[in-house]
N, C-alpha and C. Protein backbone atom coordinates (compact mmCIF):
# COMPACT_ATOMS: atom_id res chain seq x y z
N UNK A 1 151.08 69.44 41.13
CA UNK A 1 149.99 69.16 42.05
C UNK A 1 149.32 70.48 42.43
N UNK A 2 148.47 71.08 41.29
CA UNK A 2 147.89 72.01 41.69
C UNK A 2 146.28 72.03 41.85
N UNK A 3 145.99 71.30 43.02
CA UNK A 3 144.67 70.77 43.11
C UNK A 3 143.85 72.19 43.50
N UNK A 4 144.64 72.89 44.21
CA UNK A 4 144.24 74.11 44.72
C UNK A 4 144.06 75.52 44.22
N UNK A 5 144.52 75.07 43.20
CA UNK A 5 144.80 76.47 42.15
C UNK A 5 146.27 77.23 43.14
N UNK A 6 146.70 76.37 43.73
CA UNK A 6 148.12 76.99 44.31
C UNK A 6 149.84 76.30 43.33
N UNK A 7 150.15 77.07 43.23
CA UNK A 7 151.52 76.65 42.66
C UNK A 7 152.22 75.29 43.09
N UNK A 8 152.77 74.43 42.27
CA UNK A 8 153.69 73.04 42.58
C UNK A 8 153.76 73.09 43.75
N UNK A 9 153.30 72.10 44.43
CA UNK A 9 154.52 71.52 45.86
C UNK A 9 153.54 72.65 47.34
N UNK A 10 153.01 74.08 46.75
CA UNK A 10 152.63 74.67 47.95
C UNK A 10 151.18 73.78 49.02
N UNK A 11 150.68 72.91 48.48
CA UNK A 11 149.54 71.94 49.10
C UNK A 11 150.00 71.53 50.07
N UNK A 12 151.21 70.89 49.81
CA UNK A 12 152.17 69.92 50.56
C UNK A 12 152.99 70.62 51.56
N UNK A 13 153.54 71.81 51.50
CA UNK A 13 153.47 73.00 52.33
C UNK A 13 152.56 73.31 53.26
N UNK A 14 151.51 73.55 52.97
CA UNK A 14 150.78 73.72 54.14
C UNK A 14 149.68 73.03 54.67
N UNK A 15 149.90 71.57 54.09
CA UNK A 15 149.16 70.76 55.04
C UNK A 15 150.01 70.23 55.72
N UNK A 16 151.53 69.92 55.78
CA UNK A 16 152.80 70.11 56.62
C UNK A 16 152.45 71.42 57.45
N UNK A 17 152.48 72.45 57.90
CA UNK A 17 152.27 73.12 58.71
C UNK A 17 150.97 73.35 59.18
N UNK A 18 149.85 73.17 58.52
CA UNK A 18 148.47 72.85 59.61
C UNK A 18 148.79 71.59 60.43
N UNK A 19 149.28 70.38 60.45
CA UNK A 19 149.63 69.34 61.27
C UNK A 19 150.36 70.15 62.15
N UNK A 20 151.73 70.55 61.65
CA UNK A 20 152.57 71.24 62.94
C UNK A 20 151.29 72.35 63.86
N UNK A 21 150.56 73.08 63.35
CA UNK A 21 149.88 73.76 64.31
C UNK A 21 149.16 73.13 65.10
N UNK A 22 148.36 71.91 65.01
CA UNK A 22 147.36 71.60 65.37
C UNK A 22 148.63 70.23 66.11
N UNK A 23 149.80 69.82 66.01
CA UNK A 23 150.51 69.12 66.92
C UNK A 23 150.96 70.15 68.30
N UNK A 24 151.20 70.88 68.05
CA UNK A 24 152.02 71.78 69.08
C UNK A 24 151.15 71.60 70.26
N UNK A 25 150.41 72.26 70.31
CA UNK A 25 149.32 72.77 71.24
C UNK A 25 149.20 71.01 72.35
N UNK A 26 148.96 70.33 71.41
CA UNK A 26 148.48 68.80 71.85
C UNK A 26 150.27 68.42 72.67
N UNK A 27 151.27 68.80 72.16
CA UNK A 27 152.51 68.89 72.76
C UNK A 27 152.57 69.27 73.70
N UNK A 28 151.95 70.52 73.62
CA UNK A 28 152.48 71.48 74.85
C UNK A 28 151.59 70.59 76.13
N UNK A 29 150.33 70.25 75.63
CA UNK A 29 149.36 69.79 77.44
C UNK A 29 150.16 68.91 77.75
N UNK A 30 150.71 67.62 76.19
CA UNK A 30 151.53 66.58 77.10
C UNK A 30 152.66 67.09 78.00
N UNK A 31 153.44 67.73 77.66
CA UNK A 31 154.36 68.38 78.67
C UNK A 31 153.92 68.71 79.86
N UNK A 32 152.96 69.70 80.11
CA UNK A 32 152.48 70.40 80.96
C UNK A 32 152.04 68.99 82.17
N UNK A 33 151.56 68.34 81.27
CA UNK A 33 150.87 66.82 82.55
C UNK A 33 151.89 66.23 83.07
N UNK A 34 153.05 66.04 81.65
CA UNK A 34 154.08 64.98 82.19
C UNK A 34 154.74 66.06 83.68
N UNK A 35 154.81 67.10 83.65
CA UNK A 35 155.30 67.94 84.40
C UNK A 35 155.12 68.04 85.91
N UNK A 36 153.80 68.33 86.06
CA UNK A 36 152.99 68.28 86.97
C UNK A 36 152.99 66.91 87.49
N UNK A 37 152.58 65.80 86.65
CA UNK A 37 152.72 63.92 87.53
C UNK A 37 154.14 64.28 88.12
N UNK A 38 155.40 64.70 87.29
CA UNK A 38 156.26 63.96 87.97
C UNK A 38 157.06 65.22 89.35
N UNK A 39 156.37 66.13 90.02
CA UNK A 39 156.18 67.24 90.56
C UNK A 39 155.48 66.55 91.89
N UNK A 40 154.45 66.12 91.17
CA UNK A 40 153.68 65.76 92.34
C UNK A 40 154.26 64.38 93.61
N UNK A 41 155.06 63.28 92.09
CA UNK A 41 155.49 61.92 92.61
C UNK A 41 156.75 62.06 93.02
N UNK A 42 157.60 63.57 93.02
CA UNK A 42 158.77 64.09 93.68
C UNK A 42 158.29 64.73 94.93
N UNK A 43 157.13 65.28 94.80
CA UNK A 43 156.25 65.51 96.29
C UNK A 43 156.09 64.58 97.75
N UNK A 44 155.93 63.15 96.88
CA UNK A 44 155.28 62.31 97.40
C UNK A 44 155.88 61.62 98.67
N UNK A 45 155.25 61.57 99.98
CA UNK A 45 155.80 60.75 101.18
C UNK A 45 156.28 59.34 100.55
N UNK A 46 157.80 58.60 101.02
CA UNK A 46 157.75 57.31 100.23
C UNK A 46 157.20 56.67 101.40
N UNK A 47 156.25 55.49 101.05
CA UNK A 47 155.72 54.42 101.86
C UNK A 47 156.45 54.12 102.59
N UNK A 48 155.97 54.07 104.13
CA UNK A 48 157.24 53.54 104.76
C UNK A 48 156.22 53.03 106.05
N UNK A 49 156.66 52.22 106.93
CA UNK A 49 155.16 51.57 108.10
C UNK A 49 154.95 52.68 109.11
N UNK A 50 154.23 52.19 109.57
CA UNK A 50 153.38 52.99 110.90
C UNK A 50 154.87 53.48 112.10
N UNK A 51 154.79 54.61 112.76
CA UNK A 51 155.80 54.87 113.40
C UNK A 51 155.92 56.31 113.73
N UNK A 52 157.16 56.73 114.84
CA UNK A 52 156.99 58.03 115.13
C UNK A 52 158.49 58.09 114.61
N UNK A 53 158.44 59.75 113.72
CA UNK A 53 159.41 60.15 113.01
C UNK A 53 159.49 61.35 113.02
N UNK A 54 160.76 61.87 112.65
CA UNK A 54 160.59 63.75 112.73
C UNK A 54 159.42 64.41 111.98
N UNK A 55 159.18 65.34 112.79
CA UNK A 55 157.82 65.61 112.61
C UNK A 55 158.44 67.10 111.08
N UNK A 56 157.61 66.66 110.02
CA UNK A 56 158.03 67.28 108.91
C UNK A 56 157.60 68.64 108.87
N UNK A 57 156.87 69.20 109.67
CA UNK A 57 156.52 70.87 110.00
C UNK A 57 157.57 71.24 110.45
N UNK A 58 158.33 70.77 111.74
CA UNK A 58 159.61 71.32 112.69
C UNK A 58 158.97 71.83 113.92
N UNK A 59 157.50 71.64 114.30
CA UNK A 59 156.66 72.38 115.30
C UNK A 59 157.33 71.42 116.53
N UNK A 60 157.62 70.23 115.97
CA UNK A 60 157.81 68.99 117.28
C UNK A 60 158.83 67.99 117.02
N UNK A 61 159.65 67.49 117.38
CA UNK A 61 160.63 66.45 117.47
C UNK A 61 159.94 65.36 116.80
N UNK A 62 159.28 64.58 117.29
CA UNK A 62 158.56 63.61 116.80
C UNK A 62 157.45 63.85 116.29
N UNK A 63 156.48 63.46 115.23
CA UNK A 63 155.13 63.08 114.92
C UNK A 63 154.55 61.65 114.21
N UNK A 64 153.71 61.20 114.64
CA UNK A 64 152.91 59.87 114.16
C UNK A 64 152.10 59.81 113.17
N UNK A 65 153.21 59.17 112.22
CA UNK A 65 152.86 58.64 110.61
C UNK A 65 152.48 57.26 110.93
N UNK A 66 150.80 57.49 110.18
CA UNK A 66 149.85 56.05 110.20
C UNK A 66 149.90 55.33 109.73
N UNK A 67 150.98 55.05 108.74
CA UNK A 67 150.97 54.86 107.35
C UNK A 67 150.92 55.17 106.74
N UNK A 68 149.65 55.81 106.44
CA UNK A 68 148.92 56.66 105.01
C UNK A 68 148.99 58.52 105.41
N UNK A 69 149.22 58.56 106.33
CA UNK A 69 149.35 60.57 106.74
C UNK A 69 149.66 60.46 108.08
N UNK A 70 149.87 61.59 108.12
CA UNK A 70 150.77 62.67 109.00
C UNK A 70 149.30 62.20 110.69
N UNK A 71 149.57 62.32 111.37
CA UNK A 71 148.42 61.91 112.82
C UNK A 71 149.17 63.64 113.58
N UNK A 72 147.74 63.74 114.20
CA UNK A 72 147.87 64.74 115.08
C UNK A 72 148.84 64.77 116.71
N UNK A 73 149.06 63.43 116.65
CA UNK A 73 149.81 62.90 117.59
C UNK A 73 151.71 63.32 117.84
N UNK A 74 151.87 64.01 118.41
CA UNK A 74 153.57 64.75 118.83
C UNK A 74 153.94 64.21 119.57
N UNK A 75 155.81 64.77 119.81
CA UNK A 75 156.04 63.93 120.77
C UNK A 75 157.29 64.98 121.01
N UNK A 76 157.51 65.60 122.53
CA UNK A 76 158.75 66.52 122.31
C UNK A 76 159.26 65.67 123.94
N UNK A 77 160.74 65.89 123.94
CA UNK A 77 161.22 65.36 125.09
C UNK A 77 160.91 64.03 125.68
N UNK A 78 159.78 63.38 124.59
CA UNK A 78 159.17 62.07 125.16
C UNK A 78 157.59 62.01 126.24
N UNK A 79 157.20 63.23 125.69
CA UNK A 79 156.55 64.18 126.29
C UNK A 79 155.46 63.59 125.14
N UNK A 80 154.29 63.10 125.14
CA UNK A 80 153.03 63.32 123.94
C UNK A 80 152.18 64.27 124.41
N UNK A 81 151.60 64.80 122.95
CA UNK A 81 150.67 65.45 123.28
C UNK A 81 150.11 65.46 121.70
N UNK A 82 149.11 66.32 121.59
CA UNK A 82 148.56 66.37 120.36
C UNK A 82 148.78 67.54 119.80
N UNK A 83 148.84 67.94 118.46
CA UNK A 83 148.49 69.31 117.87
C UNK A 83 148.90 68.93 115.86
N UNK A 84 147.33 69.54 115.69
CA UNK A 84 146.78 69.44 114.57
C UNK A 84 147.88 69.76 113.49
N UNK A 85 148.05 69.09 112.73
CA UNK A 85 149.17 69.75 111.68
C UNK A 85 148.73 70.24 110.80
């Protein structure tokens, strides 16, 4: 198979390694994404309802989770007050 004016079998050689070059790269982003999603969804607050819970800074005993985020709303000694997180 010397379509190329290259010796037996070398065609097949390196169109086997232009695939590997041109796979890698396309490898590597999938990694890099799968990486990052599962970074982020180890990040992630788990859903949990509306309520006052330790406040995840450490500024205050309590703070008021809306559901969906963190509320400016504290709570020390049973004491409210506000401060921006």
């Amino acid at each position: 198979m010397a379509a190329f004016g290259l010796p037996g079998g070398m065609e097949l050689w390196i169109i086997a390694m232009m695939g590997l070059v041109m796979l890698v790269p396309i490898a590597l982003i999938v990694l890099v994404v799968w990486l990052v999603m599962k970074r982020k969804s180890a990040n992630a607050v788990p859903a949990s309802p509306a309520g006052w819970l330790a406040d995840p800074t450490g500024r205050h005993e309590l703070r008021y989770w809306n559901g969906a985020a963190w509320s400016d709303h504290v709570s020390d000694a049973g004491v409210q007050s506000e401060d921006p997180a």
